[in-house]
PDB file of N, CA and C in Angstrom:
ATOM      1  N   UNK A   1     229.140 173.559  74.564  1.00  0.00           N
ATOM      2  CA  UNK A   1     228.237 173.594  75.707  1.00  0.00           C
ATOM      3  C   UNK A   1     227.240 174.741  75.571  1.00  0.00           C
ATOM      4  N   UNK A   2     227.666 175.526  75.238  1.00  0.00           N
ATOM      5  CA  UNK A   2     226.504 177.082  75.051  1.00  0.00           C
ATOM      6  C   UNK A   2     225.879 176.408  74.012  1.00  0.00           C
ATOM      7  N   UNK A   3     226.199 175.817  72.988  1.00  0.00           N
ATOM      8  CA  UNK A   3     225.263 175.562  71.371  1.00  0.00           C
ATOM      9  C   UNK A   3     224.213 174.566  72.251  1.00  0.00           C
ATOM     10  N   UNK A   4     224.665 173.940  73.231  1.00  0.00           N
ATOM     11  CA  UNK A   4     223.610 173.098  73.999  1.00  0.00           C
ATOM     12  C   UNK A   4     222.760 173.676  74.495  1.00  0.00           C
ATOM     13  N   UNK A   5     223.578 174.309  75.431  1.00  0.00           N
ATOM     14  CA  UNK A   5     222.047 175.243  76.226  1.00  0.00           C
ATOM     15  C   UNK A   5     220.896 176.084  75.539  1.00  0.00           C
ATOM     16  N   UNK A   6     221.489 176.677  74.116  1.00  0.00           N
ATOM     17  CA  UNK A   6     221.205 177.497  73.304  1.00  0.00           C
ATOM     18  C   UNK A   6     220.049 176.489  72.746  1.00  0.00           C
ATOM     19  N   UNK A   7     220.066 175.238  72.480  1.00  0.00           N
ATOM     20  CA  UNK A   7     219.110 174.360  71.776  1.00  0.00           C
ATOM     21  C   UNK A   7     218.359 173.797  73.137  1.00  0.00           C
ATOM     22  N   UNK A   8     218.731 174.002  73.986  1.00  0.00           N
ATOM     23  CA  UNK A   8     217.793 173.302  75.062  1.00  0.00           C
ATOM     24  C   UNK A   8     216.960 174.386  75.345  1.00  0.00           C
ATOM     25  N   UNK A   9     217.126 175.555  75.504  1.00  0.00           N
ATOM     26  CA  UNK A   9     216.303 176.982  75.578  1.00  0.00           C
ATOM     27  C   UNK A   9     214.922 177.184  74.829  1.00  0.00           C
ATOM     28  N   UNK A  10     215.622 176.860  73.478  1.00  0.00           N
ATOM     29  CA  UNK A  10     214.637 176.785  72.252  1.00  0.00           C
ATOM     30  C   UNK A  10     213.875 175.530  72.243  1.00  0.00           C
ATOM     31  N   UNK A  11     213.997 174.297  73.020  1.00  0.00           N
ATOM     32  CA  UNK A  11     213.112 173.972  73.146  1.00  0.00           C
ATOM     33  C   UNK A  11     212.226 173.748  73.800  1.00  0.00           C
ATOM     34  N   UNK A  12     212.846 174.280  75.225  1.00  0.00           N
ATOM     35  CA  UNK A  12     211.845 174.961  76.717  1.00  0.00           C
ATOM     36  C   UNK A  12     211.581 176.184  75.806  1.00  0.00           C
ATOM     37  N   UNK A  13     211.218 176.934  75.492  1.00  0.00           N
ATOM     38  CA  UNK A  13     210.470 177.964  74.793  1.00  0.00           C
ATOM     39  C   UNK A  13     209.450 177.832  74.134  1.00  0.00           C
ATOM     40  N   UNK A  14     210.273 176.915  72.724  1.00  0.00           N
ATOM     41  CA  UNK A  14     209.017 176.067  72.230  1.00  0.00           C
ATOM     42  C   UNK A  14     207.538 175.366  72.642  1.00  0.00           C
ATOM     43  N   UNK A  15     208.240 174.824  73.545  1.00  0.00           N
ATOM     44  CA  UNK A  15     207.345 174.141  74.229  1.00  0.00           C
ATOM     45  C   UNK A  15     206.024 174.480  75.060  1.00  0.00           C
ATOM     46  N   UNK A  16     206.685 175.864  75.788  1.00  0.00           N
ATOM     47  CA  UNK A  16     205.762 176.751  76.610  1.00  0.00           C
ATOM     48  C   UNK A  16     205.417 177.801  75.869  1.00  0.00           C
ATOM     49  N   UNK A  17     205.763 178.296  74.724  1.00  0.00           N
ATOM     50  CA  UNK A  17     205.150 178.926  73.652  1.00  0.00           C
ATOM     51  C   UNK A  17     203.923 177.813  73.364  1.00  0.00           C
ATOM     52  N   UNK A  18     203.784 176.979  72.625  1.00  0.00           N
ATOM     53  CA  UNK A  18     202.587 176.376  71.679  1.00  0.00           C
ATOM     54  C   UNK A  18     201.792 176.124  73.248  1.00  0.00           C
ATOM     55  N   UNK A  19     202.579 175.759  74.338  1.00  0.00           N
ATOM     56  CA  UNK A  19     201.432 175.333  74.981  1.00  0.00           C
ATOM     57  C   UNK A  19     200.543 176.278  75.730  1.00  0.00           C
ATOM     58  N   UNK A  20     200.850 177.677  75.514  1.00  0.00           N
ATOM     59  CA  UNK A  20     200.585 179.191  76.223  1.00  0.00           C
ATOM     60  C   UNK A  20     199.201 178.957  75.042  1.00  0.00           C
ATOM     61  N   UNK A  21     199.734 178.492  73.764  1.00  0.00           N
ATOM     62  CA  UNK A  21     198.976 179.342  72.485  1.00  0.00           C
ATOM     63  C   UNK A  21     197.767 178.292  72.981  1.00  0.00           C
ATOM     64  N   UNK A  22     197.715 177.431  73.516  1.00  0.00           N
ATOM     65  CA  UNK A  22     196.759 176.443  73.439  1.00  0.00           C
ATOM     66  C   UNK A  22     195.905 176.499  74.127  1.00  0.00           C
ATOM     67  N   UNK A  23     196.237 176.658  75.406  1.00  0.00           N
ATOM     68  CA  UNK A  23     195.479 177.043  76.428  1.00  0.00           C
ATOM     69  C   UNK A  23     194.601 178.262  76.543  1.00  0.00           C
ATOM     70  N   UNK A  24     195.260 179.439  75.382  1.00  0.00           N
ATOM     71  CA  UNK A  24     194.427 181.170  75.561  1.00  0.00           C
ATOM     72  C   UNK A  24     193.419 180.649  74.525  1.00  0.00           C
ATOM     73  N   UNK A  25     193.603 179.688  73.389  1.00  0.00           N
ATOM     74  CA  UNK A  25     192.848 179.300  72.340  1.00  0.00           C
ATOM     75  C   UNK A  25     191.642 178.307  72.741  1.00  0.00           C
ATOM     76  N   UNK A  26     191.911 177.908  74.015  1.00  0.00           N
ATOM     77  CA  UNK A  26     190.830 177.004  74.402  1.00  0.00           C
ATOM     78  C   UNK A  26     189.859 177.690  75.964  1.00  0.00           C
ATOM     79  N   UNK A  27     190.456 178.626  76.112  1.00  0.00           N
ATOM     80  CA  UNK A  27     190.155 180.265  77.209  1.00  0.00           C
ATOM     81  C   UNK A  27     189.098 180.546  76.075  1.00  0.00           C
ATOM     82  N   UNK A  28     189.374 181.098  74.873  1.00  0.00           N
ATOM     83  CA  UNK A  28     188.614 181.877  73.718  1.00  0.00           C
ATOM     84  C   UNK A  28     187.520 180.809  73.691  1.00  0.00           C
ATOM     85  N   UNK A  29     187.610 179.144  72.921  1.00  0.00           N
ATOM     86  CA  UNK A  29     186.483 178.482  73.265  1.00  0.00           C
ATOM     87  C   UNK A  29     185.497 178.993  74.174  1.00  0.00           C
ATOM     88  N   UNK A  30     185.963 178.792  75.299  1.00  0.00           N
ATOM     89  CA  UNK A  30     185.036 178.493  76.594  1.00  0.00           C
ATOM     90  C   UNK A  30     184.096 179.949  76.159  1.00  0.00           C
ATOM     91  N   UNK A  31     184.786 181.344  75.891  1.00  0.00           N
ATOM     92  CA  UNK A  31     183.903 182.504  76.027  1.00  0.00           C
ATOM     93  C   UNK A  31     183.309 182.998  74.699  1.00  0.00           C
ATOM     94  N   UNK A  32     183.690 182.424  73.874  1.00  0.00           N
ATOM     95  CA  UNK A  32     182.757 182.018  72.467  1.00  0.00           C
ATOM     96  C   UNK A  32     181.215 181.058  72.667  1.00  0.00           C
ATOM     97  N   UNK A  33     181.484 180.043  73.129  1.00  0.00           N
ATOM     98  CA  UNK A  33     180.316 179.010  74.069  1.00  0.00           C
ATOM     99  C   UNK A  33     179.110 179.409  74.575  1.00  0.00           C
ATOM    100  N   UNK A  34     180.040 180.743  75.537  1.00  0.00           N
ATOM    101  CA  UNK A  34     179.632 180.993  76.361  1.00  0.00           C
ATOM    102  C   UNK A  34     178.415 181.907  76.238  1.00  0.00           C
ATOM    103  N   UNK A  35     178.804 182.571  74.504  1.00  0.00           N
ATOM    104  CA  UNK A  35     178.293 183.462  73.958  1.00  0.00           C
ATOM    105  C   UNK A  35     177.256 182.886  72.886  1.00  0.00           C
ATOM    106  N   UNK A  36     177.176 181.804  72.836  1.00  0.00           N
ATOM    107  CA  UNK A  36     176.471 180.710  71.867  1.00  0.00           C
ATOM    108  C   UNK A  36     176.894 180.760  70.590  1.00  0.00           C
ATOM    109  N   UNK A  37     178.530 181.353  70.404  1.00  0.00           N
ATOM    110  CA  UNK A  37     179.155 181.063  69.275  1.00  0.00           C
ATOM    111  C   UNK A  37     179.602 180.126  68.976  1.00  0.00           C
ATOM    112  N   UNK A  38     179.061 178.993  68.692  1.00  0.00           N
ATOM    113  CA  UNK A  38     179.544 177.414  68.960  1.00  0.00           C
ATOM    114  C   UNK A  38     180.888 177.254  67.334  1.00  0.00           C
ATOM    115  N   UNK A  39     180.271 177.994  66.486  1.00  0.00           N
ATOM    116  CA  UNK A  39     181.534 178.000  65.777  1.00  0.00           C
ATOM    117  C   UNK A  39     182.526 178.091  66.034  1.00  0.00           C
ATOM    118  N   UNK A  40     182.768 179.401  66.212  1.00  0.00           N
ATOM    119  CA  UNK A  40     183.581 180.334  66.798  1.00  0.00           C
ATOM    120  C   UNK A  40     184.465 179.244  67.743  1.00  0.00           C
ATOM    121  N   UNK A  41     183.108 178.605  68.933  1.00  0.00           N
ATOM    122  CA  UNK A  41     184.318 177.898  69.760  1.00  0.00           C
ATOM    123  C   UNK A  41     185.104 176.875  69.663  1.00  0.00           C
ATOM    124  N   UNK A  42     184.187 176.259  68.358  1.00  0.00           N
ATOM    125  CA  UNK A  42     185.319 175.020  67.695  1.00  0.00           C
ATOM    126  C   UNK A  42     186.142 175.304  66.866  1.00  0.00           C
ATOM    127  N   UNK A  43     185.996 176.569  65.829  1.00  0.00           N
ATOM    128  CA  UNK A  43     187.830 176.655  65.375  1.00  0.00           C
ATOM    129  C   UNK A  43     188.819 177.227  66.348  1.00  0.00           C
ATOM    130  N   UNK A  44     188.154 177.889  67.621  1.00  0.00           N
ATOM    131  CA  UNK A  44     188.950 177.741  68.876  1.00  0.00           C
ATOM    132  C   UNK A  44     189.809 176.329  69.248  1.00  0.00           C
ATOM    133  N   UNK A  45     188.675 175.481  69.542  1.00  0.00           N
ATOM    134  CA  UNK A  45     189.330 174.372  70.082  1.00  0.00           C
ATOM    135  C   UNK A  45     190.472 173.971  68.882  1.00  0.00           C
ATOM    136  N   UNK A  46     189.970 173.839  67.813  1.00  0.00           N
ATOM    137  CA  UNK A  46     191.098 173.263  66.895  1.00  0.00           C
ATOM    138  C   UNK A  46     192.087 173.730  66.851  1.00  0.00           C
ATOM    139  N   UNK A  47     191.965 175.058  66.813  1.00  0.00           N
ATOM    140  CA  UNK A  47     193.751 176.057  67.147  1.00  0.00           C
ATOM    141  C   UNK A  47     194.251 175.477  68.360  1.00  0.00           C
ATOM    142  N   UNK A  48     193.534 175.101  69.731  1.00  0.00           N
ATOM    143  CA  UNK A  48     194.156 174.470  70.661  1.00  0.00           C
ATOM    144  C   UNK A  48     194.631 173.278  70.272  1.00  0.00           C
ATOM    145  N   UNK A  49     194.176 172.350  69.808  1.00  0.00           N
ATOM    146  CA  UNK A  49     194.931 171.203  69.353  1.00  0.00           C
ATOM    147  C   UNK A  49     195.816 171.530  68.441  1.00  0.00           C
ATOM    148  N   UNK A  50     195.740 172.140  67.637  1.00  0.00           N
ATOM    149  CA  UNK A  50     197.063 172.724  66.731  1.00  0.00           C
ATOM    150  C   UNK A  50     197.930 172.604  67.835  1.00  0.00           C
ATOM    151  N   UNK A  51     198.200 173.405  68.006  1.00  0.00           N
ATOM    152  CA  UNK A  51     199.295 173.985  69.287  1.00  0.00           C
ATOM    153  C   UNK A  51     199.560 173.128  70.169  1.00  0.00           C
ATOM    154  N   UNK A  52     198.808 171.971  70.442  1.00  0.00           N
ATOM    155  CA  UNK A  52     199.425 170.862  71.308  1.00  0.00           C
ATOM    156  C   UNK A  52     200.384 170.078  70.701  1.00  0.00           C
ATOM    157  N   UNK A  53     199.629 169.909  69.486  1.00  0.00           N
ATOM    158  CA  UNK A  53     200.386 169.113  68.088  1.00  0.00           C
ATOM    159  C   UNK A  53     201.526 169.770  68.086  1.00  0.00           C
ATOM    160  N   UNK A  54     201.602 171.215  68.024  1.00  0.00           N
ATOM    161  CA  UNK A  54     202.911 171.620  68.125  1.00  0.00           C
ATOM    162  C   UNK A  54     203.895 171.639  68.746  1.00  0.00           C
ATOM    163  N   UNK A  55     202.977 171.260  70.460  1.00  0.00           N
ATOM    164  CA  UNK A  55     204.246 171.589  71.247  1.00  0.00           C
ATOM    165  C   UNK A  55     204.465 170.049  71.446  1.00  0.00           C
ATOM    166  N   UNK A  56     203.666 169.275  71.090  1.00  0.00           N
ATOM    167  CA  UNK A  56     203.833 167.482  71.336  1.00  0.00           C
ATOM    168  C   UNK A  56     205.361 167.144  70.083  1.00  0.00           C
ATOM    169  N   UNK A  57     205.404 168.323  68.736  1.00  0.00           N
ATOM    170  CA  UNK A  57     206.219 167.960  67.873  1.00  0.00           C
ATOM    171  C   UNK A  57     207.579 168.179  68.442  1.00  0.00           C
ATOM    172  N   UNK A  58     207.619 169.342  69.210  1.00  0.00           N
ATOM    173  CA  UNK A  58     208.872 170.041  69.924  1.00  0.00           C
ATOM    174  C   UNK A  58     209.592 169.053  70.675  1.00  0.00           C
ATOM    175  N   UNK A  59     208.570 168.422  71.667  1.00  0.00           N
ATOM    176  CA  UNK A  59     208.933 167.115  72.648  1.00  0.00           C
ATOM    177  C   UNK A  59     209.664 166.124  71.758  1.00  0.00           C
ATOM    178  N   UNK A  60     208.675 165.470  71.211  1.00  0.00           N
ATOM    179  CA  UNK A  60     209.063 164.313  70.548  1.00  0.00           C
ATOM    180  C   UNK A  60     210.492 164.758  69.672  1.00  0.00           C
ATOM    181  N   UNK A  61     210.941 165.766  68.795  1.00  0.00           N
ATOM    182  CA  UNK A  61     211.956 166.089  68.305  1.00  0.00           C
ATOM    183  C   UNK A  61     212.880 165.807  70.112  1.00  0.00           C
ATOM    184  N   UNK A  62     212.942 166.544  71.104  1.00  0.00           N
ATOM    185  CA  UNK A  62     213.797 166.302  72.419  1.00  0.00           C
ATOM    186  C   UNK A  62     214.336 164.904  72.642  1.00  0.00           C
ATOM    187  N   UNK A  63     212.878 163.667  72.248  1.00  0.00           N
ATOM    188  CA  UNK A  63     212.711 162.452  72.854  1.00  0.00           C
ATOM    189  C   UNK A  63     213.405 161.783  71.913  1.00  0.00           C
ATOM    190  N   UNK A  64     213.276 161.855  70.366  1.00  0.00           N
ATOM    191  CA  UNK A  64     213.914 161.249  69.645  1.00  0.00           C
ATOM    192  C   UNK A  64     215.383 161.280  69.807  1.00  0.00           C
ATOM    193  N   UNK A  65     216.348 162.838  69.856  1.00  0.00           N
ATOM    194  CA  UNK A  65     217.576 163.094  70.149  1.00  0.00           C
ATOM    195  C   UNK A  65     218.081 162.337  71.359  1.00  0.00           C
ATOM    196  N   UNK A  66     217.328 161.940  72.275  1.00  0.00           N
ATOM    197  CA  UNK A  66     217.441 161.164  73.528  1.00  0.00           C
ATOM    198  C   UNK A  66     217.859 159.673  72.936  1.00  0.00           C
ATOM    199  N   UNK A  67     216.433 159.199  72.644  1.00  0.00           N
ATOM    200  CA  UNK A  67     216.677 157.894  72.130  1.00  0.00           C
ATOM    201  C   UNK A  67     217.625 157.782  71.277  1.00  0.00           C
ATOM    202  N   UNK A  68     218.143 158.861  70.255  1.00  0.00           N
ATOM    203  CA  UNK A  68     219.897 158.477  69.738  1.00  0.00           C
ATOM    204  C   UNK A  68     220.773 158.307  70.615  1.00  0.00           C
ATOM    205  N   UNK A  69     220.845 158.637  71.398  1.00  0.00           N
ATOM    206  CA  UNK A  69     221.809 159.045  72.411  1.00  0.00           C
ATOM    207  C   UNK A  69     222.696 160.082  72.375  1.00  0.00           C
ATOM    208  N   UNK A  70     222.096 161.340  71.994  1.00  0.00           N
ATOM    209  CA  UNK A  70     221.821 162.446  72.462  1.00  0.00           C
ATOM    210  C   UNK A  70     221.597 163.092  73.617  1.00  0.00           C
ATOM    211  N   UNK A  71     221.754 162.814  74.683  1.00  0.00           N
ATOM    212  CA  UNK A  71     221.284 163.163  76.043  1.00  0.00           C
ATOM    213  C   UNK A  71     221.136 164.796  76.178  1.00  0.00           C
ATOM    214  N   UNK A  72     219.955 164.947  76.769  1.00  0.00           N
ATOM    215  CA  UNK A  72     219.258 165.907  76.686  1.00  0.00           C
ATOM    216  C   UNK A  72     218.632 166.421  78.233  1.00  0.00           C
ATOM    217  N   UNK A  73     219.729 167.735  78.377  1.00  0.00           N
ATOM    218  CA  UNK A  73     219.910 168.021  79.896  1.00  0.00           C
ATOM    219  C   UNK A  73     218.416 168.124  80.069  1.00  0.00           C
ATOM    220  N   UNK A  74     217.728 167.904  81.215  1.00  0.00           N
ATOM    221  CA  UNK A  74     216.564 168.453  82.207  1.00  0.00           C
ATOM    222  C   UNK A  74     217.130 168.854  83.190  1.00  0.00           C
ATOM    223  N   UNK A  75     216.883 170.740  83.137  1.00  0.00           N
ATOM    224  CA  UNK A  75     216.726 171.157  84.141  1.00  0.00           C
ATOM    225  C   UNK A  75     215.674 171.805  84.793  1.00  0.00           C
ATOM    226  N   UNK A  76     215.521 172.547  85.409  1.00  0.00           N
ATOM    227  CA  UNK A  76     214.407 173.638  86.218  1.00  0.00           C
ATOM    228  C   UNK A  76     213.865 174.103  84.658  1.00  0.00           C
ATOM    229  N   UNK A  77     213.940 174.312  83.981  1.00  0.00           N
ATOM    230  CA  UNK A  77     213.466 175.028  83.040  1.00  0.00           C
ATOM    231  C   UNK A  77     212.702 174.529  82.185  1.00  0.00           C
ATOM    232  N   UNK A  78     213.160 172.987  81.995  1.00  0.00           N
ATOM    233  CA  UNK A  78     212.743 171.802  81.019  1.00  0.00           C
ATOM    234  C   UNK A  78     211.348 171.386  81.857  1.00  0.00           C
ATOM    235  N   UNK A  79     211.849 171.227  83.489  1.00  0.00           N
ATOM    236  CA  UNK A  79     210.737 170.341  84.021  1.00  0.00           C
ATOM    237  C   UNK A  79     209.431 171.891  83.940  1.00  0.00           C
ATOM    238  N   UNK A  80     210.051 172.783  83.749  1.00  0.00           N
ATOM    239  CA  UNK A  80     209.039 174.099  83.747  1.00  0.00           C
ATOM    240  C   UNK A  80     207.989 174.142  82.485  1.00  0.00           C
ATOM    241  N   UNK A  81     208.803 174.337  81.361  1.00  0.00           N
ATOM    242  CA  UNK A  81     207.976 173.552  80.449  1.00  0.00           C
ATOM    243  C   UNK A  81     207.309 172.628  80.287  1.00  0.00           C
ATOM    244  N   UNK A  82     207.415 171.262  80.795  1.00  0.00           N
ATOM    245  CA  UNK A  82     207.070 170.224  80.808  1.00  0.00           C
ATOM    246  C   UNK A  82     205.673 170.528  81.363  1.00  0.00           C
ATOM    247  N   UNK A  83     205.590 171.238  82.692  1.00  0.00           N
ATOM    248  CA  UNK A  83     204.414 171.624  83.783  1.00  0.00           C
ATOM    249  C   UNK A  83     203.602 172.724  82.959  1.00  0.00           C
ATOM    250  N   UNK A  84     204.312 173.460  82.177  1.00  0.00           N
ATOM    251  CA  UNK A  84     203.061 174.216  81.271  1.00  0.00           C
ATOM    252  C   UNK A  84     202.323 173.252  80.256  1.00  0.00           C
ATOM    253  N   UNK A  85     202.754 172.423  79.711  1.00  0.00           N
ATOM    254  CA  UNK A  85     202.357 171.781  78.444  1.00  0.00           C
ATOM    255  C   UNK A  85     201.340 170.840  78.746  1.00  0.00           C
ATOM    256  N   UNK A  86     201.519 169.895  80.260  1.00  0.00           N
ATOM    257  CA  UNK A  86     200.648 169.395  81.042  1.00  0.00           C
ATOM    258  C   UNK A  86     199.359 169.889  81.352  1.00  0.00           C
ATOM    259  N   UNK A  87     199.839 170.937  82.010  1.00  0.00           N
ATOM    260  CA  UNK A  87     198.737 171.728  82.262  1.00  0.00           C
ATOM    261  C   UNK A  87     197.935 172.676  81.401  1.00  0.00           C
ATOM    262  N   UNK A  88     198.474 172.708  80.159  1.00  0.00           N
ATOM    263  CA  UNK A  88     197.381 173.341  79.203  1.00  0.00           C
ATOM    264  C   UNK A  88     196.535 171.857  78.210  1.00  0.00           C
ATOM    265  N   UNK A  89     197.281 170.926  78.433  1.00  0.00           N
ATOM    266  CA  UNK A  89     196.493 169.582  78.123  1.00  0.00           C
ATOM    267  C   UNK A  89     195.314 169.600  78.877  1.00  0.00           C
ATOM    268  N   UNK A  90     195.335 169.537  80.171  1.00  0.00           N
ATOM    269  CA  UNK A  90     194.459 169.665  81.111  1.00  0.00           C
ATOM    270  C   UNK A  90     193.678 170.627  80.668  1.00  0.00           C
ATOM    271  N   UNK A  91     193.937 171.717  80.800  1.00  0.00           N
ATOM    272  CA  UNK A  91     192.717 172.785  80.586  1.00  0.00           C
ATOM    273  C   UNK A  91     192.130 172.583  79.170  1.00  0.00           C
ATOM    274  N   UNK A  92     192.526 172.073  77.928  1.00  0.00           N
ATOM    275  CA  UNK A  92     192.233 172.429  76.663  1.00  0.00           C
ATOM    276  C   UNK A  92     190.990 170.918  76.976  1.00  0.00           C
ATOM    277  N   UNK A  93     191.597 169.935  77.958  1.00  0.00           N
ATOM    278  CA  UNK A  93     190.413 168.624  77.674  1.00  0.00           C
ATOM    279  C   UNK A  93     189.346 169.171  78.529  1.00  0.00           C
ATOM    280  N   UNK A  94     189.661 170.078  79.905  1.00  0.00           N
ATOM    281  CA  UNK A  94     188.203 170.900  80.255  1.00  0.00           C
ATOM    282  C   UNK A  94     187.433 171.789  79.499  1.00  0.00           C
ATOM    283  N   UNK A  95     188.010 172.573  78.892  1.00  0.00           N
ATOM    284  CA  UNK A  95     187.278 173.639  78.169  1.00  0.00           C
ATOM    285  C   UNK A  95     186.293 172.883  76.693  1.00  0.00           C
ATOM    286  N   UNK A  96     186.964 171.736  76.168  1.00  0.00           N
ATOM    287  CA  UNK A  96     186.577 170.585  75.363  1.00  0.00           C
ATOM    288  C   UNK A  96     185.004 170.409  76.298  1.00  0.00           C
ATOM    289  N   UNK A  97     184.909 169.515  77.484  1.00  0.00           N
ATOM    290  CA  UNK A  97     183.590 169.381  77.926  1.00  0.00           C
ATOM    291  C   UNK A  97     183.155 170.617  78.625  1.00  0.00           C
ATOM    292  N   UNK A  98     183.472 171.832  78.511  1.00  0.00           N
ATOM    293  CA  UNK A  98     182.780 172.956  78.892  1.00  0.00           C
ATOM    294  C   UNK A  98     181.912 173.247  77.560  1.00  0.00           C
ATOM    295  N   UNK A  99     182.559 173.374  76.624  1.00  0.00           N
ATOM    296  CA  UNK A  99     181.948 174.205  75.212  1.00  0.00           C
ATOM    297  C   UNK A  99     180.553 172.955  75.034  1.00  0.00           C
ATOM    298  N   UNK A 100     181.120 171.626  75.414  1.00  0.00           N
ATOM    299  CA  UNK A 100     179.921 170.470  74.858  1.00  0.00           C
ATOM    300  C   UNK A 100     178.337 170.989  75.922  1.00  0.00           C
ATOM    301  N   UNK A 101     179.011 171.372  77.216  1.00  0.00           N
ATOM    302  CA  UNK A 101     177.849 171.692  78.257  1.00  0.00           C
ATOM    303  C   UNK A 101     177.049 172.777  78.043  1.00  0.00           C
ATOM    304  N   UNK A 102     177.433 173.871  77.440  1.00  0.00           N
ATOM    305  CA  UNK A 102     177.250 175.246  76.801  1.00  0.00           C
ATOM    306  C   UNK A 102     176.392 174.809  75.695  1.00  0.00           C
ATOM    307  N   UNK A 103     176.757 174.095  74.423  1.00  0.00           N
ATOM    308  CA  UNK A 103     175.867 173.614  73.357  1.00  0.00           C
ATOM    309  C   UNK A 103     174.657 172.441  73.781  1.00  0.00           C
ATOM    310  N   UNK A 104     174.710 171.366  74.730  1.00  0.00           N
ATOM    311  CA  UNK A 104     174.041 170.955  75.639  1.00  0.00           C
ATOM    312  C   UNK A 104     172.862 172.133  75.790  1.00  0.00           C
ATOM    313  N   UNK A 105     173.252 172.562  76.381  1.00  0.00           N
ATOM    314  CA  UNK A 105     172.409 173.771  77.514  1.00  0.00           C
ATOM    315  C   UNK A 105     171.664 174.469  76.088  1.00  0.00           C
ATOM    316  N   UNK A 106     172.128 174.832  75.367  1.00  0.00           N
ATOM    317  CA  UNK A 106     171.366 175.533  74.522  1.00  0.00           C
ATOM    318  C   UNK A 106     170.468 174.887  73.267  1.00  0.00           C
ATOM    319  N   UNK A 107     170.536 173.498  72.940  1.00  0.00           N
ATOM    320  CA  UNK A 107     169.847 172.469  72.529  1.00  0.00           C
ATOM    321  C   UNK A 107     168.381 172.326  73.098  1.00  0.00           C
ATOM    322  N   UNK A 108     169.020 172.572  74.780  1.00  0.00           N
ATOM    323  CA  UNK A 108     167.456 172.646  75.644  1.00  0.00           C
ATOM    324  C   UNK A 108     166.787 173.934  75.604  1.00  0.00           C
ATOM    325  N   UNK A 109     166.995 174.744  74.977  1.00  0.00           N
ATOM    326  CA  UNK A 109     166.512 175.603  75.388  1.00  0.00           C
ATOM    327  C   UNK A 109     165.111 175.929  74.492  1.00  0.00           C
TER     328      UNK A 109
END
């Protein structure tokens, strides 16, 4: 039971690790953009998708052990993760049409 919790930890960690990394990496976009470093803000964005990729690999490793039948506790911690990883999806697809509005804007100029 501890070797469980011990692997369920690591992968609520996992999870809200890559998806922390994703979201500060797509934060950096937006103020690279912002700065008319349009480079800059797309190997930003790509480190954000890295890191989704990563934390999407973490999941899917959870989902697969499931589908063996593996059952794979959710608790407060899991659904906690779950709500970071969401929500840096969210922000990484805003900051995506922020950086486009920023290069937009400066096309016109």
């Amino acid at each position: 039971m501890a070797e469980e919790n011990s692997q369920n930890m690591e992968v609520v960690m996992g999870i809200i690790m890559q998806a922390g990394n994703g979201k500060a990496a797509a934060m950096q976009a937006i103020q690279a953009a912002k700065k008319g470093d349009f480079k800059k803000a797309d190997e930003f964005i790509h480190q954000a998708n890295e890191a989704l990729v990563n934390a999407h690999n973490v999941q899917t490793d959870m989902l697969t052990k499931e589908a063996q039948g593996h059952h794979v506790k959710v608790d407060l911690y899991m659904v906690h993760a779950q709500d970071h990883l969401m929500t840096a999806i969210t922000f990484i697809d805003l900051a995506k049409e922020v950086v486009d509005v920023y290069k937009k804007m400066d096309e016109e100029k």
